[in-house]
N, C-alpha and C. Protein backbone atom coordinates (compact mmCIF):
# COMPACT_ATOMS: atom_id res chain seq x y z
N UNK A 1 163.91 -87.46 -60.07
CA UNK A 1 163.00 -88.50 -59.61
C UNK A 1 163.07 -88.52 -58.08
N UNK A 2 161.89 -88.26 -57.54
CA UNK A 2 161.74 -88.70 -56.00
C UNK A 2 161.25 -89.37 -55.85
N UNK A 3 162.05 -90.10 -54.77
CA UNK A 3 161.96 -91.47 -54.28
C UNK A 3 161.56 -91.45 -52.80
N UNK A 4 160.41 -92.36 -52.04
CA UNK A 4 159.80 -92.26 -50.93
C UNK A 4 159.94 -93.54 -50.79
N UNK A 5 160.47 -94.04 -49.46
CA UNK A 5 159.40 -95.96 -49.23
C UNK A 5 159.63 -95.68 -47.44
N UNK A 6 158.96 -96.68 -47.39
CA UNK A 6 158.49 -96.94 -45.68
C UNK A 6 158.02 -98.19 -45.70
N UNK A 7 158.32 -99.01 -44.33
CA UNK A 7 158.61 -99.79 -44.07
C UNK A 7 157.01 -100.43 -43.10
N UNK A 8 156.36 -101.36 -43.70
CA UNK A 8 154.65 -101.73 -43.14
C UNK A 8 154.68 -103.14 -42.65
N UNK A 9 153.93 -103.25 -41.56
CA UNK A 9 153.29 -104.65 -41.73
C UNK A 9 152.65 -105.29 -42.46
N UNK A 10 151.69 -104.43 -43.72
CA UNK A 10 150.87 -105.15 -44.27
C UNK A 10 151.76 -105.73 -45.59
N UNK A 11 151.14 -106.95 -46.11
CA UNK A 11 151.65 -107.81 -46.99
C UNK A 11 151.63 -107.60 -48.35
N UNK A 12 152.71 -108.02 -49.25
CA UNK A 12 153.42 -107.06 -50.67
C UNK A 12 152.08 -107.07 -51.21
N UNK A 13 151.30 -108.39 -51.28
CA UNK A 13 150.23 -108.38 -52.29
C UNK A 13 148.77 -107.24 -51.65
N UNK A 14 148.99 -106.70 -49.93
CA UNK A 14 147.86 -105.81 -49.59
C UNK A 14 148.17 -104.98 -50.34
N UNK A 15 150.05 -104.70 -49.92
CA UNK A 15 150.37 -102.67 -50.84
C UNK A 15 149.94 -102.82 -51.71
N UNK A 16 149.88 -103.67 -52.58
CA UNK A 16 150.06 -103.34 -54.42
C UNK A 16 148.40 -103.29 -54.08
N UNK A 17 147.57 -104.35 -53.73
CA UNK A 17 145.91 -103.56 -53.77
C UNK A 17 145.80 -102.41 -53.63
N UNK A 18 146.61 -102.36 -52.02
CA UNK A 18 145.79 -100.38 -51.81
C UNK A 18 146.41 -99.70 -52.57
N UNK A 19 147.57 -99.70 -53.56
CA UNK A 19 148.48 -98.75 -54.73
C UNK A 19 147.49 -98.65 -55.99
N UNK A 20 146.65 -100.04 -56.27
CA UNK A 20 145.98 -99.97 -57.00
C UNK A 20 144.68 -98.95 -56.92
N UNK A 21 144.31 -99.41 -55.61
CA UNK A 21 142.82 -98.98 -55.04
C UNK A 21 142.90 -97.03 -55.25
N UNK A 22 144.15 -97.12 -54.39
CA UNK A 22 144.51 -95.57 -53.96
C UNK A 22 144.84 -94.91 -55.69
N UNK A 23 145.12 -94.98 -56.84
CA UNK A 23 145.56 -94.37 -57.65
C UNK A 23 144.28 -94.81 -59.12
N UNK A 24 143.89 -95.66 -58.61
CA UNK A 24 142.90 -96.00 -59.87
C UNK A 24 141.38 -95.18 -59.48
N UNK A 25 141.17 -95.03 -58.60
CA UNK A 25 139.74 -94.84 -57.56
C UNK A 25 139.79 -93.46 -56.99
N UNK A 26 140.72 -92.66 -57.12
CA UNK A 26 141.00 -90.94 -56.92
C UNK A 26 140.19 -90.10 -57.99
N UNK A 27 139.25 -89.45 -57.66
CA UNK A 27 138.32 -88.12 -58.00
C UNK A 27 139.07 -87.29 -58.25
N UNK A 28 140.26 -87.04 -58.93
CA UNK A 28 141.10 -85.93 -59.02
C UNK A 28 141.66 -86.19 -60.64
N UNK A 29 142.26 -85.12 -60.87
CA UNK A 29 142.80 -85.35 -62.78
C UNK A 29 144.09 -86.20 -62.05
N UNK A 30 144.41 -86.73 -61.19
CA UNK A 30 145.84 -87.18 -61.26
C UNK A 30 145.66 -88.62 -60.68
N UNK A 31 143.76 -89.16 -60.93
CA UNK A 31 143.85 -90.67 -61.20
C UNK A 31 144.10 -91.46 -61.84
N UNK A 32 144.75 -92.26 -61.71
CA UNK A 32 146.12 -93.28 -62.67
C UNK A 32 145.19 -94.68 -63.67
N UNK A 33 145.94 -94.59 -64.69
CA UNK A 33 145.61 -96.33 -65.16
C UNK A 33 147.00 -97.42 -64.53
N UNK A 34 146.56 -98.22 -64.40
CA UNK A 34 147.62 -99.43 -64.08
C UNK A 34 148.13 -99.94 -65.39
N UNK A 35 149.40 -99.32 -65.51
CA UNK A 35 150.03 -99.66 -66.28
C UNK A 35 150.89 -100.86 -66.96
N UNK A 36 151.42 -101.15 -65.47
CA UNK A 36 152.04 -102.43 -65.24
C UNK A 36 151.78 -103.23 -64.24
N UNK A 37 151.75 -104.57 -63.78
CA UNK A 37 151.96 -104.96 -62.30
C UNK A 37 152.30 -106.27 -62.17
N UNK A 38 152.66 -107.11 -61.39
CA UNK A 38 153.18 -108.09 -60.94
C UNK A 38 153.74 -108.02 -58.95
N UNK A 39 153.96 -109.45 -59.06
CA UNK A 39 154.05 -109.92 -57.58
C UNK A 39 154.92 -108.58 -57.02
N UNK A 40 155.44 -107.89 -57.14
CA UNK A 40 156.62 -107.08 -56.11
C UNK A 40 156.39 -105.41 -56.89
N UNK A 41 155.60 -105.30 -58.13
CA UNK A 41 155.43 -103.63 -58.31
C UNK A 41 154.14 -103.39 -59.14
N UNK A 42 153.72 -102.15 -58.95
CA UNK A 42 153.09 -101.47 -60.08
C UNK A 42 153.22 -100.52 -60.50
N UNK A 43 152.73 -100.10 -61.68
CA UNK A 43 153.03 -98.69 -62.37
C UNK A 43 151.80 -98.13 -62.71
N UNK A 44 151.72 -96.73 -62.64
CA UNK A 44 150.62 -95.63 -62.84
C UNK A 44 150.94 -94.82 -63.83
N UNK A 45 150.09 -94.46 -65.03
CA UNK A 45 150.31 -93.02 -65.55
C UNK A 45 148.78 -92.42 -65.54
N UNK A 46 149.69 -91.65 -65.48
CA UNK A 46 148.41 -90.48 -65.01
C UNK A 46 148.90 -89.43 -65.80
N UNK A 47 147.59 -88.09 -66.03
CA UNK A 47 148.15 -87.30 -66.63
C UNK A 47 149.19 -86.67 -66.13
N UNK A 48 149.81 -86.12 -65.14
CA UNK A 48 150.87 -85.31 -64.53
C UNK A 48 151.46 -86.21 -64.29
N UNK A 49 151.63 -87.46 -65.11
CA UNK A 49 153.08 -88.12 -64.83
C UNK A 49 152.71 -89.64 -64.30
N UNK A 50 153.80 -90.48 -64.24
CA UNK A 50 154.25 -91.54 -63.81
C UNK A 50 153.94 -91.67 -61.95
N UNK A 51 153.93 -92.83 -61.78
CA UNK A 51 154.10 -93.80 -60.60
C UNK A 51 154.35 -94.74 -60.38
N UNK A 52 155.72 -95.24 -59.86
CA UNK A 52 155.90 -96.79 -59.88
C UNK A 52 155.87 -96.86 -58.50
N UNK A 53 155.31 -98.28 -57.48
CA UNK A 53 155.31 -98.75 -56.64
C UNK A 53 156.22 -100.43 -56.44
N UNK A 54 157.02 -100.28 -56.21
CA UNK A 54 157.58 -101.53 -55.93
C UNK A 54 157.56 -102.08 -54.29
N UNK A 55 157.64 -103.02 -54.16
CA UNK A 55 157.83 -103.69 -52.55
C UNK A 55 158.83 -104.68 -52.44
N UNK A 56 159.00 -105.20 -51.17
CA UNK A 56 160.48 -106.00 -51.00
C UNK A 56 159.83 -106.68 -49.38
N UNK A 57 161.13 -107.36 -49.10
CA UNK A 57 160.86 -107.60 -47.53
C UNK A 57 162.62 -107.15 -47.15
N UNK A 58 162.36 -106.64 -45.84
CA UNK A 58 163.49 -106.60 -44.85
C UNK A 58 162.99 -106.30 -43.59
N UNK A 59 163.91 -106.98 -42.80
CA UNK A 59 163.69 -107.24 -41.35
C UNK A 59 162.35 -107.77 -41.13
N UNK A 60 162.07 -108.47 -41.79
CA UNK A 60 160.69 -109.32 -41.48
C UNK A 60 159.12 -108.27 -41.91
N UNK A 61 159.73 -107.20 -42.38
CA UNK A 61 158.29 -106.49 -42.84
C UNK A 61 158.34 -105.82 -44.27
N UNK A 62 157.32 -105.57 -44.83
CA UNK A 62 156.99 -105.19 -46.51
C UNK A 62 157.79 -103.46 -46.65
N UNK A 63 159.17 -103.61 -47.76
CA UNK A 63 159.69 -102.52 -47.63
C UNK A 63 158.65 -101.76 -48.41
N UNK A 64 158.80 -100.75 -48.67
CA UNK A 64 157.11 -99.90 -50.13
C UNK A 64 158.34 -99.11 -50.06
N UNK A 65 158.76 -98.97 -51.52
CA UNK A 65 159.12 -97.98 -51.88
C UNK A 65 158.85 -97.41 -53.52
N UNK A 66 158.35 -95.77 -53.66
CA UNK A 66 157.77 -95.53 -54.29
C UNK A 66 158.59 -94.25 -55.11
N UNK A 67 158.23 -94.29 -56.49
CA UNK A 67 158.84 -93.10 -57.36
C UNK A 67 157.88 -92.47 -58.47
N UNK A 68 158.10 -91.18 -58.35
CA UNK A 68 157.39 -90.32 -59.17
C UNK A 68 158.78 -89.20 -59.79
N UNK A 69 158.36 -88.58 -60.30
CA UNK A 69 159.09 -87.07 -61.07
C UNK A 69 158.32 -85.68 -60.81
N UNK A 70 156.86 -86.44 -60.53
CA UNK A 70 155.93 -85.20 -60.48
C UNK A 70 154.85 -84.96 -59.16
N UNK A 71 154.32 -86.20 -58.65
CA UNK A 71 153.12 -86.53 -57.81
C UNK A 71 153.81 -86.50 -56.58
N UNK A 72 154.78 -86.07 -55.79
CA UNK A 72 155.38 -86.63 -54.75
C UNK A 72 154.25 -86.33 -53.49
N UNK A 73 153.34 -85.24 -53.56
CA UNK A 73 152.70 -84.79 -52.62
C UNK A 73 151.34 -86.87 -52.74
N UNK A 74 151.21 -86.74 -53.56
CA UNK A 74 149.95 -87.78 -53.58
C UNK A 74 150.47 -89.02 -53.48
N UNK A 75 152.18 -89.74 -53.53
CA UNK A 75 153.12 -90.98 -53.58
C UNK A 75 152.90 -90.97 -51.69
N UNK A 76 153.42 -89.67 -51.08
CA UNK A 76 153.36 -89.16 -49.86
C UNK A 76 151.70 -89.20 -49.37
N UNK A 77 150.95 -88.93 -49.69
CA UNK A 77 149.36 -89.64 -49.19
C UNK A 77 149.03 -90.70 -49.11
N UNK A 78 149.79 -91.51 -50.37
CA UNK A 78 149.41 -92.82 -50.63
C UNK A 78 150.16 -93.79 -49.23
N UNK A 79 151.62 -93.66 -49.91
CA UNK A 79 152.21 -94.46 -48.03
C UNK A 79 152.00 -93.84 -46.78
N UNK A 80 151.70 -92.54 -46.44
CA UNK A 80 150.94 -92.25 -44.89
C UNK A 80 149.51 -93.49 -44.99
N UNK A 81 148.90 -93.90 -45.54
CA UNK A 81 147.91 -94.45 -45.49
C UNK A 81 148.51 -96.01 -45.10
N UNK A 82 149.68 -96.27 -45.13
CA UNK A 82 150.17 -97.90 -44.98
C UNK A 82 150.93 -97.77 -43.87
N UNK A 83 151.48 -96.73 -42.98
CA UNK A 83 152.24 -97.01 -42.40
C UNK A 83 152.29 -95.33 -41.70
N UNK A 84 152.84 -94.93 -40.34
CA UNK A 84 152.80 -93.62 -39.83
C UNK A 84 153.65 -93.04 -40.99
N UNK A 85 153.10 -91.39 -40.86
CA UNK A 85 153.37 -90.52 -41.70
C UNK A 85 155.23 -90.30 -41.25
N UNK A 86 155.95 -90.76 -39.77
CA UNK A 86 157.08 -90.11 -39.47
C UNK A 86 157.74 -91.44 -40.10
N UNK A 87 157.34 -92.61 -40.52
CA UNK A 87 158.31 -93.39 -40.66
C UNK A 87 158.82 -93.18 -42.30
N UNK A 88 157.87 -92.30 -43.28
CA UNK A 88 158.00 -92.02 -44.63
C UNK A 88 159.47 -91.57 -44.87
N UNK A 89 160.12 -91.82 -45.30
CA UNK A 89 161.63 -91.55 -45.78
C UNK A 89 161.16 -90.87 -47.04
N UNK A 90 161.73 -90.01 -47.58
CA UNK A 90 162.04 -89.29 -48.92
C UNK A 90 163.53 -88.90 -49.19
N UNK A 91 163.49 -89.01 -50.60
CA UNK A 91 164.65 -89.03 -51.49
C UNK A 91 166.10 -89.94 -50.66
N UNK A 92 165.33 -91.07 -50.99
CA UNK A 92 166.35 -92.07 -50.85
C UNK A 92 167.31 -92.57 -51.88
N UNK A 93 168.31 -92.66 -51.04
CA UNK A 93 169.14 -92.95 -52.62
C UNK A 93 169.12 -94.79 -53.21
N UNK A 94 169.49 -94.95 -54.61
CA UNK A 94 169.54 -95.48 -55.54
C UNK A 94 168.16 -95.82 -56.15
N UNK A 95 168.33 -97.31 -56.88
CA UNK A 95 167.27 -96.74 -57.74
C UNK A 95 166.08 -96.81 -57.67
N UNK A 96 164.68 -96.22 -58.33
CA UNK A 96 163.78 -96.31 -58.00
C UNK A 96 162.96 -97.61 -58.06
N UNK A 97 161.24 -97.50 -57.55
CA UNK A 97 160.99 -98.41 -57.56
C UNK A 97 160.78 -99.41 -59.31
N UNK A 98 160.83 -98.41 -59.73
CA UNK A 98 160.81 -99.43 -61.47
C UNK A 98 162.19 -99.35 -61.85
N UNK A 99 163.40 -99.42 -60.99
CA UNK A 99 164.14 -99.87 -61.41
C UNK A 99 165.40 -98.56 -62.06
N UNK A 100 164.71 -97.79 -61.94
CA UNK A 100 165.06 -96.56 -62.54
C UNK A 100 166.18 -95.69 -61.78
N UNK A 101 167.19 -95.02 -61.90
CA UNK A 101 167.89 -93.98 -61.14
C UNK A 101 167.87 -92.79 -61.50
């Protein structure tokens, strides 16, 4: 499981829109249904797999951190779009955003 998050100004309830927007609304076979969601995550399946998006706060801004097994190139499109592409962290350790290790 790879794990990506980066650290945004915009607010938990914008990410989870544009997570929605960005994975439901993709022209590609690897556009998602919303599986799950609530105040702090959502979840995607798609055919090539899973996506969970969870969020948090630290240091006063919206943490996004995101997990796939398979999509990492399109998890990685999705947060360049919330925040600069250099601040994207990958394979962070513990667990993912659904909770998962």
């Amino acid at each position: 499981m790879l794990i990506q998050e980066v650290l945004t100004e915009l607010s938990p309830a914008e990410v989870i829109d544009r997570a929605r927007e960005f994975f439901n609304m993709r022209f590609s076979p690897y556009g998602g249904f919303t599986e799950d969601v609530g105040p702090s995550h959502i979840t995607f399946r798609t055919e090539a797999g899973d996506v969970a998006v969870g969020v948090g706060t630290q240091e006063g801004r919206t943490l996004v951190r995101a997990s796939t097994s398979r999509l990492h190139h399109e998890v990685s499109q999705f947060l360049i779009t919330i925040a600069p592409p250099e601040e994207v962290r990958q394979n962070v350790p513990g667990p993912g955003a659904s909770g998962a290790g």
